[in-house]
C-alpha atoms as a PDB file:
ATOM      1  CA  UNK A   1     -15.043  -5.237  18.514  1.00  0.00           C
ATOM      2  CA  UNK A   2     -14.847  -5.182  22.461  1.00  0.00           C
ATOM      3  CA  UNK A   3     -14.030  -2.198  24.108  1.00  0.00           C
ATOM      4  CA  UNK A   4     -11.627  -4.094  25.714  1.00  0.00           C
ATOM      5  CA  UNK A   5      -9.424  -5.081  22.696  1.00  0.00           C
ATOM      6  CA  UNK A   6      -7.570  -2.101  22.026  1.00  0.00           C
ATOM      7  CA  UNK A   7      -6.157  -2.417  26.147  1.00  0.00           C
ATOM      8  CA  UNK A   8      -5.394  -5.953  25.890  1.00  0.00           C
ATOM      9  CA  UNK A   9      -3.605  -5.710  22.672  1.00  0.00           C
ATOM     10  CA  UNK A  10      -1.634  -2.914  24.167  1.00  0.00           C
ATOM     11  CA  UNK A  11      -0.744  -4.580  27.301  1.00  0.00           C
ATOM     12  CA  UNK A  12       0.549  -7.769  25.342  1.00  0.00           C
ATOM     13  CA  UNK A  13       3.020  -5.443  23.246  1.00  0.00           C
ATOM     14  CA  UNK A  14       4.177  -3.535  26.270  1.00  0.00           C
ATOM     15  CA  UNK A  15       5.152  -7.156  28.003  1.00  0.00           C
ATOM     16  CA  UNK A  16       7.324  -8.163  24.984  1.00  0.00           C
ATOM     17  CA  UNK A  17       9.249  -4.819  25.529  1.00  0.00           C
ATOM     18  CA  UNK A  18      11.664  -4.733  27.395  1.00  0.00           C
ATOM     19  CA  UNK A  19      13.874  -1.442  29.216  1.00  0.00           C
ATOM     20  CA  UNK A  20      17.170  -2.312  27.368  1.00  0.00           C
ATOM     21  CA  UNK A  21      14.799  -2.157  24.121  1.00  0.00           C
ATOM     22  CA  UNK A  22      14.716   1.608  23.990  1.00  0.00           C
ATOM     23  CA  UNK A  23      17.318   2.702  25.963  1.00  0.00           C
ATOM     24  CA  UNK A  24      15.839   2.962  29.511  1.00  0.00           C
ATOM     25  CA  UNK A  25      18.008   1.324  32.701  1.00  0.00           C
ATOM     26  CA  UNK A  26      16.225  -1.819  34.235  1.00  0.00           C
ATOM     27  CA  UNK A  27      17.009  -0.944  37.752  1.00  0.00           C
ATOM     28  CA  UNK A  28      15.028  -2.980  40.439  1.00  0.00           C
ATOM     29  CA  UNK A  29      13.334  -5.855  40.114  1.00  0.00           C
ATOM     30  CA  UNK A  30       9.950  -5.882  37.798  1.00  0.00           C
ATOM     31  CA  UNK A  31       6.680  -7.215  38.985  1.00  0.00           C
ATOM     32  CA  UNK A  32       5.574  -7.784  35.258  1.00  0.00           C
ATOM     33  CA  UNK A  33       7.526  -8.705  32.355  1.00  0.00           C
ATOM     34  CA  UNK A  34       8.418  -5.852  29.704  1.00  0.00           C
ATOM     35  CA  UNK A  35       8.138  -1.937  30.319  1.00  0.00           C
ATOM     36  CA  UNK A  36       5.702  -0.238  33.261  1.00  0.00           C
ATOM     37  CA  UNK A  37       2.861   1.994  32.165  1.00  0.00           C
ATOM     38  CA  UNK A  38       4.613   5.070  33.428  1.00  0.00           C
ATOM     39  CA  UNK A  39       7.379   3.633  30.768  1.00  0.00           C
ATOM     40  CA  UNK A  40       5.404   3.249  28.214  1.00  0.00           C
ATOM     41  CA  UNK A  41       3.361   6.424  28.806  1.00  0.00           C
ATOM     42  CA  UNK A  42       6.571   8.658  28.394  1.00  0.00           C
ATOM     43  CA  UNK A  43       7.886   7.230  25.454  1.00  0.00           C
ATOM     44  CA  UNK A  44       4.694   7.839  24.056  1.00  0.00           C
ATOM     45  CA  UNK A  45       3.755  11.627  25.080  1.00  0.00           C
ATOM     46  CA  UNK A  46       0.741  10.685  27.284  1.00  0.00           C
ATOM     47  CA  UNK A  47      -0.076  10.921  30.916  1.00  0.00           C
ATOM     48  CA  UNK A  48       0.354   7.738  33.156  1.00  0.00           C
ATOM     49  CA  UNK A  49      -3.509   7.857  34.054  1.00  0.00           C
ATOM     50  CA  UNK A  50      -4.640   8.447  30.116  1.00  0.00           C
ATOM     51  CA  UNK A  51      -2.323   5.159  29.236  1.00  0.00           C
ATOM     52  CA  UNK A  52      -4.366   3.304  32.163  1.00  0.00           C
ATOM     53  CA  UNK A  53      -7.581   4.310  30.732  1.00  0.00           C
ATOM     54  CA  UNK A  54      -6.537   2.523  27.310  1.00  0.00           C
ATOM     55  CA  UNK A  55      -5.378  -0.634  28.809  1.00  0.00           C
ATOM     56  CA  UNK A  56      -8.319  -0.836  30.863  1.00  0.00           C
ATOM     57  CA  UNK A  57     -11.065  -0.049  28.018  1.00  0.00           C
ATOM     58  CA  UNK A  58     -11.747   3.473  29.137  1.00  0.00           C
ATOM     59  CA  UNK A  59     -10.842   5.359  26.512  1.00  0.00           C
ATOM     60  CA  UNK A  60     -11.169   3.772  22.933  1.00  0.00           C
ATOM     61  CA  UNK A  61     -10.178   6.583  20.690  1.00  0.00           C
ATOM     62  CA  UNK A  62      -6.677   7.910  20.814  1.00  0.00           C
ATOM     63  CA  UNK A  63      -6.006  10.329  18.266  1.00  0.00           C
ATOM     64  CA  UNK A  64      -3.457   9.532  15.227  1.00  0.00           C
ATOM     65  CA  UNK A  65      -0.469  11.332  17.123  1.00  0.00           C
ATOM     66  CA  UNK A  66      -1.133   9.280  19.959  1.00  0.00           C
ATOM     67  CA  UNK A  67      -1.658   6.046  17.884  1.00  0.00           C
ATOM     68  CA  UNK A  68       2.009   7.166  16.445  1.00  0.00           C
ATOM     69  CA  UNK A  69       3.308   7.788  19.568  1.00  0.00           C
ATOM     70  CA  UNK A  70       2.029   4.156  21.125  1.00  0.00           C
ATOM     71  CA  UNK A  71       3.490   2.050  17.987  1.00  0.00           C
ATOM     72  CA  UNK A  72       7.088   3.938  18.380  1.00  0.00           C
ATOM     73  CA  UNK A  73       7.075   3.705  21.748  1.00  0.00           C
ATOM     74  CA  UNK A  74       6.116  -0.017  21.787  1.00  0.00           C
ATOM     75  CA  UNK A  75       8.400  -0.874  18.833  1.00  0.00           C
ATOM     76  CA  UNK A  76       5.561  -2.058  16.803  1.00  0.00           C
ATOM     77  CA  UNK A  77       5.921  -3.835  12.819  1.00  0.00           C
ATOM     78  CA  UNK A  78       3.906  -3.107  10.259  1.00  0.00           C
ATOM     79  CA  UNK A  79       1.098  -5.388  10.473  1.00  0.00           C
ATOM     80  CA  UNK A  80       0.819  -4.522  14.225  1.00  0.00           C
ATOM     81  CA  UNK A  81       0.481  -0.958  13.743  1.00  0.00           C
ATOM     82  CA  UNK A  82      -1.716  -1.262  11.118  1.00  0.00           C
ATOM     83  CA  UNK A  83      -3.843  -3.587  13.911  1.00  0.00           C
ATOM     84  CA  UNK A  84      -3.428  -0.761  16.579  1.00  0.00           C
ATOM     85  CA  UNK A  85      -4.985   1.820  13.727  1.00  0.00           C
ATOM     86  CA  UNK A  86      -7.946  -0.647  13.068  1.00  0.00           C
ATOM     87  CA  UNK A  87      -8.894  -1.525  16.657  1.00  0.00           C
ATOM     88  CA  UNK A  88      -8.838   2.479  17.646  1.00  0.00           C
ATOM     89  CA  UNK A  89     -11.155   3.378  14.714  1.00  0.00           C
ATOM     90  CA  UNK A  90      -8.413   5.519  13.151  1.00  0.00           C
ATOM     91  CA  UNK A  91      -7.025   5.476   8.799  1.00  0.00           C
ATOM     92  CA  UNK A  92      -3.271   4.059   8.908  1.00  0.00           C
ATOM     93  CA  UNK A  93      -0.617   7.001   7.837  1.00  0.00           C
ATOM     94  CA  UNK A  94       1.103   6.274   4.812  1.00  0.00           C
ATOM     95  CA  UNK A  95       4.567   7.395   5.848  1.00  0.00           C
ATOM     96  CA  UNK A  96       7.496   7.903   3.511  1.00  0.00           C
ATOM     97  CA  UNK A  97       8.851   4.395   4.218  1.00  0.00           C
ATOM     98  CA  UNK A  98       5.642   2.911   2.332  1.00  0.00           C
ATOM     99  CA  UNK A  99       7.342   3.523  -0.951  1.00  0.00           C
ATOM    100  CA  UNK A 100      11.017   2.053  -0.520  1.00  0.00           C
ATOM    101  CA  UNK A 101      10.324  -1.007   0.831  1.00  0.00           C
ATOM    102  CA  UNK A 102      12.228  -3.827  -0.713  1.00  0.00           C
ATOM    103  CA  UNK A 103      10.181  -6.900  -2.410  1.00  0.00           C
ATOM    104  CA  UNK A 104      11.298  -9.999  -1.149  1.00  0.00           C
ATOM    105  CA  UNK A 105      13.739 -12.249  -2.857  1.00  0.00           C
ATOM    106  CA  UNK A 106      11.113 -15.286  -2.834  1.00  0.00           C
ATOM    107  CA  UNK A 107       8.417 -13.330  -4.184  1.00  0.00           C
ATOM    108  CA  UNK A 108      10.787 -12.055  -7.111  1.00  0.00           C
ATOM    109  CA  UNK A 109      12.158 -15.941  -7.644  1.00  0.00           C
ATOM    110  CA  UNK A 110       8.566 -16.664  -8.136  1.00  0.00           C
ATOM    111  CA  UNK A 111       7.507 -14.366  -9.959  1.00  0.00           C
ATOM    112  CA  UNK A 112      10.264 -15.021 -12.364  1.00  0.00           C
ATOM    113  CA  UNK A 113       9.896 -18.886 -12.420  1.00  0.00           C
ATOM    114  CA  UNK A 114       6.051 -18.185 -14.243  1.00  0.00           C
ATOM    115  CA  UNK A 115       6.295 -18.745 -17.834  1.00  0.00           C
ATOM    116  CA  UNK A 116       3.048 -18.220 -19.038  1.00  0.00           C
ATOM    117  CA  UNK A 117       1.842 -15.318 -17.012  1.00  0.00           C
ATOM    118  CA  UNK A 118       3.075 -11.815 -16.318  1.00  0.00           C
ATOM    119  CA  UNK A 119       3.391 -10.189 -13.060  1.00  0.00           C
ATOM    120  CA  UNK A 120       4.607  -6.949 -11.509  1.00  0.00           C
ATOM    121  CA  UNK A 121       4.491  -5.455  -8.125  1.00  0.00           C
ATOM    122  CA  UNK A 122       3.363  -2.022  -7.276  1.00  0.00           C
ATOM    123  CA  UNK A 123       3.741   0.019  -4.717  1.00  0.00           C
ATOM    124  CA  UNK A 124       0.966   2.237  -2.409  1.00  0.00           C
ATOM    125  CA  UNK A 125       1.466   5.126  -5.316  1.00  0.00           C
ATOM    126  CA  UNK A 126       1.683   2.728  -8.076  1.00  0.00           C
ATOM    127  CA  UNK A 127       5.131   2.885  -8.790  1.00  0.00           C
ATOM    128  CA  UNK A 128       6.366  -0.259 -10.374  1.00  0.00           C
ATOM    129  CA  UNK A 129       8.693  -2.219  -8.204  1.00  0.00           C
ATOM    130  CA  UNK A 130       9.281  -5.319  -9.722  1.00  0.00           C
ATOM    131  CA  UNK A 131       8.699  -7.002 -13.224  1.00  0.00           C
ATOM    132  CA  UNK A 132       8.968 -10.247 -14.194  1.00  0.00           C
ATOM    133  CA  UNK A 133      10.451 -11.205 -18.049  1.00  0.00           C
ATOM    134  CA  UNK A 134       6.963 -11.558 -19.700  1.00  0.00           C
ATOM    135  CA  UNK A 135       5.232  -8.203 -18.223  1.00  0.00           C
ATOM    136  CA  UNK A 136       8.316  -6.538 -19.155  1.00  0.00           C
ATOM    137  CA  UNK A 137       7.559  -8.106 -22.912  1.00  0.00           C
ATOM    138  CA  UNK A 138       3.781  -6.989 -22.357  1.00  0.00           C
ATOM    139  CA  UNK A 139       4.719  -3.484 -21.573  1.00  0.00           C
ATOM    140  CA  UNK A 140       7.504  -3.482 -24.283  1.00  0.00           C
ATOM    141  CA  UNK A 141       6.171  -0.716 -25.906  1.00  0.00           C
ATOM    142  CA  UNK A 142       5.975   1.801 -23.389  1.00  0.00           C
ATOM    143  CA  UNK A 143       9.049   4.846 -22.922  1.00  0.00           C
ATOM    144  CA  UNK A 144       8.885   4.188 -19.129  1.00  0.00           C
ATOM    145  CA  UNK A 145       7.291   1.766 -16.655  1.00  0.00           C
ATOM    146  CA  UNK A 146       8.234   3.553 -13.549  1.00  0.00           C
ATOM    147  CA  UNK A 147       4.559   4.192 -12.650  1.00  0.00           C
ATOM    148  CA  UNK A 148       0.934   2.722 -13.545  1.00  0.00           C
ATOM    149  CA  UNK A 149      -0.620   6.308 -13.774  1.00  0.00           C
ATOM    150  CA  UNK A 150       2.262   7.924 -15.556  1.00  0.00           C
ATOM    151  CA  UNK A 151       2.478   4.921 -18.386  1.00  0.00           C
ATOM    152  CA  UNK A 152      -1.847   5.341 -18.830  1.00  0.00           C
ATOM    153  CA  UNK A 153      -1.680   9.447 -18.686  1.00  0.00           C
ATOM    154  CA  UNK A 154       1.682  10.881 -19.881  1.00  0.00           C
ATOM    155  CA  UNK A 155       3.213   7.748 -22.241  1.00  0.00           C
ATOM    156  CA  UNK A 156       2.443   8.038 -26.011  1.00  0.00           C
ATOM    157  CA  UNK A 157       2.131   4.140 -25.821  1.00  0.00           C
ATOM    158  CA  UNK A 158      -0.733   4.154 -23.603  1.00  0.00           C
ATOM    159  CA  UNK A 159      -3.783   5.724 -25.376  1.00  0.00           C
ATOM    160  CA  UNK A 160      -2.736   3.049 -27.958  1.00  0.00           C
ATOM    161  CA  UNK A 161      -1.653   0.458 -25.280  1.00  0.00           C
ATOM    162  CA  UNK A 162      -4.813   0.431 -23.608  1.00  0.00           C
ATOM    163  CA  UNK A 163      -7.501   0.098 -25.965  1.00  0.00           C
ATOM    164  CA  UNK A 164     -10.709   0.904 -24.024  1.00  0.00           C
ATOM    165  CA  UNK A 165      -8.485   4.070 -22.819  1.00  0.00           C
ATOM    166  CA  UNK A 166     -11.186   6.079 -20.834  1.00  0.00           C
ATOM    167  CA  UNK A 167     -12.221   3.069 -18.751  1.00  0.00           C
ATOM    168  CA  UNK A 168      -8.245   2.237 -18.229  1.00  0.00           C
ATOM    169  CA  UNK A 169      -7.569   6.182 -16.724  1.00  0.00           C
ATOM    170  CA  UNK A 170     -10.764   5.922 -15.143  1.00  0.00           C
ATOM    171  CA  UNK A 171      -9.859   2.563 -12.992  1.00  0.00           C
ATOM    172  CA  UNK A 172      -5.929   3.590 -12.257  1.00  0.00           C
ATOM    173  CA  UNK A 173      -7.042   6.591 -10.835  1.00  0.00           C
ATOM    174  CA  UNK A 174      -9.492   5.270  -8.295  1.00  0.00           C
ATOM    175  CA  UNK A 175      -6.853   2.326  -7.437  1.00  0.00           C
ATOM    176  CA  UNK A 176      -4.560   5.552  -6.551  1.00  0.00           C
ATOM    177  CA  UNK A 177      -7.103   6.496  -4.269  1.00  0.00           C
ATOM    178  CA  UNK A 178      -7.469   3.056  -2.704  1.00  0.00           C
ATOM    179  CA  UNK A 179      -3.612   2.541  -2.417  1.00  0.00           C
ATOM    180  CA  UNK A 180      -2.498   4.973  -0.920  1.00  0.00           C
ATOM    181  CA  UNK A 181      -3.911   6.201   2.581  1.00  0.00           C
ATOM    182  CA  UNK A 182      -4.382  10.286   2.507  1.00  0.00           C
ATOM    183  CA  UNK A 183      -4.023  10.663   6.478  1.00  0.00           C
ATOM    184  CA  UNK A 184      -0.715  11.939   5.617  1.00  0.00           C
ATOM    185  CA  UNK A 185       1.189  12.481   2.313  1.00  0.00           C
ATOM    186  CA  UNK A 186       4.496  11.253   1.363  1.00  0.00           C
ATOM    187  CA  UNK A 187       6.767  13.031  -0.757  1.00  0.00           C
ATOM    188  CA  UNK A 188       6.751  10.643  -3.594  1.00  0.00           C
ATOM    189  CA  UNK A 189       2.856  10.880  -3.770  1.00  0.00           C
ATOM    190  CA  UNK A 190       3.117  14.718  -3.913  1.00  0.00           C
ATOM    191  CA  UNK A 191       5.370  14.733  -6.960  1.00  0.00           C
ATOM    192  CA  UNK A 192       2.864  12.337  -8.712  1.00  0.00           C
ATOM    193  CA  UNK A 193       0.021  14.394  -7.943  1.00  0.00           C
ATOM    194  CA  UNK A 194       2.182  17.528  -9.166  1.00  0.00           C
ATOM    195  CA  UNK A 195       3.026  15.756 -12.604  1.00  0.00           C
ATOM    196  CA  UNK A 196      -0.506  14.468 -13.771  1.00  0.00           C
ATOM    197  CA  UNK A 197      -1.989  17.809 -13.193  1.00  0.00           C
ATOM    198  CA  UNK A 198       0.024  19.774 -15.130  1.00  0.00           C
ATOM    199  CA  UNK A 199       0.774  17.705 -17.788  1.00  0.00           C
ATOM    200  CA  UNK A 200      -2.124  14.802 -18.040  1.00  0.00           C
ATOM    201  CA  UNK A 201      -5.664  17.139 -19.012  1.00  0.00           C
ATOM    202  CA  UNK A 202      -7.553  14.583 -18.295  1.00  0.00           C
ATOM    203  CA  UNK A 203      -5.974  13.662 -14.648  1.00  0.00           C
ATOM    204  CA  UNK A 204      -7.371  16.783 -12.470  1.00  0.00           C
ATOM    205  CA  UNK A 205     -11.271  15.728 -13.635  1.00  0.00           C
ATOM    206  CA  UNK A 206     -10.565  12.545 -13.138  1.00  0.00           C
ATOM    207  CA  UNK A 207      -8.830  13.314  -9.583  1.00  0.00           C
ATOM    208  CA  UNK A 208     -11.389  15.267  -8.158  1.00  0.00           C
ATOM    209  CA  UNK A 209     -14.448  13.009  -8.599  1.00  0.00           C
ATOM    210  CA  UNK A 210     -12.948  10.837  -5.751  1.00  0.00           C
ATOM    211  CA  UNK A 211     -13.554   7.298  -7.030  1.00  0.00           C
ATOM    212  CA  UNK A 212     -12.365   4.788  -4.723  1.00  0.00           C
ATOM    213  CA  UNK A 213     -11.733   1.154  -6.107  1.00  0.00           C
ATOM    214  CA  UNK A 214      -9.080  -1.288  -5.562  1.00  0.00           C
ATOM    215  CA  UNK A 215      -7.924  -3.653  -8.260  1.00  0.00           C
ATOM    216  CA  UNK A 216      -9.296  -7.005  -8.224  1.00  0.00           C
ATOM    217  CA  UNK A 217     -10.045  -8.818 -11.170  1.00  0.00           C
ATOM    218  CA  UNK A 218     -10.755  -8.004 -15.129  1.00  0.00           C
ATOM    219  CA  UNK A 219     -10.230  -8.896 -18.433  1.00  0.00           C
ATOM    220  CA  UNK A 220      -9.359  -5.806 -20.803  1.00  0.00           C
ATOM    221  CA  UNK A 221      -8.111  -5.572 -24.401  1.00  0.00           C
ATOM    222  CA  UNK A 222      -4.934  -4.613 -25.274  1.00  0.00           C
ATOM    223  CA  UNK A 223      -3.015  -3.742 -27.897  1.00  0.00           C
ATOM    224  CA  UNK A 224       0.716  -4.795 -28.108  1.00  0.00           C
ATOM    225  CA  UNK A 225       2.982  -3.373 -30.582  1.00  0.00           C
ATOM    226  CA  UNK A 226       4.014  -6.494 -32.235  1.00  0.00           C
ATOM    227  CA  UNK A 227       1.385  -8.743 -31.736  1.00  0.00           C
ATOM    228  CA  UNK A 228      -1.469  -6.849 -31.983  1.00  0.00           C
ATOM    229  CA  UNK A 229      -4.592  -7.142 -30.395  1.00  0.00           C
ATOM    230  CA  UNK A 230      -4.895  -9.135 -27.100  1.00  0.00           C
ATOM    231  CA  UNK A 231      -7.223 -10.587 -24.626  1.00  0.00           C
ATOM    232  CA  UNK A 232      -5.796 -10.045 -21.132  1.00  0.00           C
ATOM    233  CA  UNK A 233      -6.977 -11.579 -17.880  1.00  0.00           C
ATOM    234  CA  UNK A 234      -5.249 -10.327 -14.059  1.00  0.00           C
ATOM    235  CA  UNK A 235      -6.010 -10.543 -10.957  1.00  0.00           C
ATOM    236  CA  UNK A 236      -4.883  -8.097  -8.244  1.00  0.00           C
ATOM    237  CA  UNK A 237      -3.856  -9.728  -4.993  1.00  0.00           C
ATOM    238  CA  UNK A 238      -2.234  -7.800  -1.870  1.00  0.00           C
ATOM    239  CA  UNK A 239       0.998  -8.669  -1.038  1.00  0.00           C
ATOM    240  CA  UNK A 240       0.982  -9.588   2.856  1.00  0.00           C
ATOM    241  CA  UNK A 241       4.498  -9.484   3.426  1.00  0.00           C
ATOM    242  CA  UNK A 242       4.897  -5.651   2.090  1.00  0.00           C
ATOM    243  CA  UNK A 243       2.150  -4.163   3.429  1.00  0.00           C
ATOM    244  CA  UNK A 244       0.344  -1.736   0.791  1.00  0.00           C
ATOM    245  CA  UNK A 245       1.725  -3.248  -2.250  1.00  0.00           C
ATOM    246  CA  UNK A 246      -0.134  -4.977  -4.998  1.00  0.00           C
ATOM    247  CA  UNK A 247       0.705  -8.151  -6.562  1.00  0.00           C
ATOM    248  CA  UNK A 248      -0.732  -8.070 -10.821  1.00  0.00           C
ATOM    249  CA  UNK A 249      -1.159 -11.209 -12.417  1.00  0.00           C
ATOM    250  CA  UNK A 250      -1.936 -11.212 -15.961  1.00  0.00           C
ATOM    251  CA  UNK A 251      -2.331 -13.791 -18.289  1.00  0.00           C
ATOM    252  CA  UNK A 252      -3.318 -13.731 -21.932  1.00  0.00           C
ATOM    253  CA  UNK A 253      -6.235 -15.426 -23.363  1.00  0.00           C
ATOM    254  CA  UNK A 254      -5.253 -15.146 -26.978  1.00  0.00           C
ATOM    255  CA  UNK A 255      -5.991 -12.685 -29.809  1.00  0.00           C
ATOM    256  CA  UNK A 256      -8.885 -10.293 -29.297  1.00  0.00           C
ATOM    257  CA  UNK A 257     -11.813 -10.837 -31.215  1.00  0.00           C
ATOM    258  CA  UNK A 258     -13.538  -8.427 -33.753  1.00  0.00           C
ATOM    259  CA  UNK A 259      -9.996  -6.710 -33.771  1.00  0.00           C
ATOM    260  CA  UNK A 260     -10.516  -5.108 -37.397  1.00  0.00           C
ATOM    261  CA  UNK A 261     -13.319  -3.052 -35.556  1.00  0.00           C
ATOM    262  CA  UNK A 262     -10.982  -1.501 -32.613  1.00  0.00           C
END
């Protein structure tokens, strides 16, 4: 990456700013469009000549508070602050918002217009957001399907849900640490954390090996509690529009074989 990048991506957000944006007066008339580096420097907490330096490719490795201070200051989305984080080297913050944010409506219409697959959303901690009629079906079994980890550790339905059950707790736990982004902990992940170690004894072994793999793509047994034993493909996908949410696909692929021998 240039060491220029970081400064010009910075001084294209600070010229779609403008004064009235965040409250300042635009008194005068402006030589540039959008907010002055002086502007921009004290919404953010920095000095005028340590904002120069990063527009000009001087310095190319603000700290995280900084990096905070930069994206409120220059009313950044999402997907731009995540591109500020990237350019500067630095791990995005998971902040509290990352787990309330609404699905949208399309991706719920189709999800629910698939007949032959299932699908559910999760979110960076793996709570389930969204299920479409034929996961729900899948997961009939289970108490609860608030959360991926909770249904594989603390449900009664899981250790008979999930056939191959070791590999199952294995995997969810190292998507957990591929969700979510540690750089700064949100309540929601704290009370997760909380729950599978004291009541999952498996979890806190599992935990501190430090595994780190997303979902992507697999084909599992499992074992439904009507229909028995079932082959069951998905596919992980991210979902662009909610950043840090996960989009699973599954899809059967019939009865499992050898199923007098699970």
């Amino acid at each position: 990456m240039p060491r220029a990048e970081l400064g010009e991506f910075l001084m294209t957000r600070r010229a779609k700013v403008t004064p009235e944006d965040v409250g300042m007066p635009a008194a005068g008339e402006r030589r540039v469009p959008g907010l002055r580096r002086d502007e921009v420097a004290a919404l953010a907490g920095v000095s005028v000549d340590y904002y120069r330096r990063l527009e000009q490719g001087k310095e190319t490795r603000p700290s995280e508070v900084v990096l905070a201070g930069l994206s409120k200051a220059l009313r950044m989305t999402e997907a731009e602050e995540r591109h500020l984080y990237a350019l500067a080297g630095a791990a995005h913050r998971l902040g509290e918002e990352a787990t309330v944010q609404p699905v949208p409506n399309e991706l719920l219409d189709l999800m629910d217009s698939w007949r032959d697959s299932g699908a559910m959303v999760l979110d960076p901690v793996l709570d389930v957001v969204a299920m479409n009629a034929e996961a729900q079906e899948l997961f009939s079994g289970f108490e609860e399907t608030a959360n991926l980890l909770e249904m594989v550790f603390l449900d009664p339905e899981g250790r008979r849900f999930f056939v191959e059950w070791d590999a199952s707790a294995e995997a969810s736990v190292a998507n957990l640490r591929a969700s979510a982004d540690f750089a700064e902990t949100p309540a929601r992940l704290r009370e997760l954390l909380d729950r599978l170690n004291a009541e999952s004894p498996e979890f806190p072994a599992l935990w501190a090996r430090h595994d780190v793999r997303p979902k992507t793509h697999e084909t599992k047994v499992l074992r439904h509690p009507e229909r028995g034993l079932l082959n069951i493909e998905f596919h992980a996908f991210n979902v662009a529009s909610v950043p840090g949410y996960q989009l699973l696909v599954y899809r059967e692929q019939g009865p499992a074989a050898d199923s007098a021998d699970r």
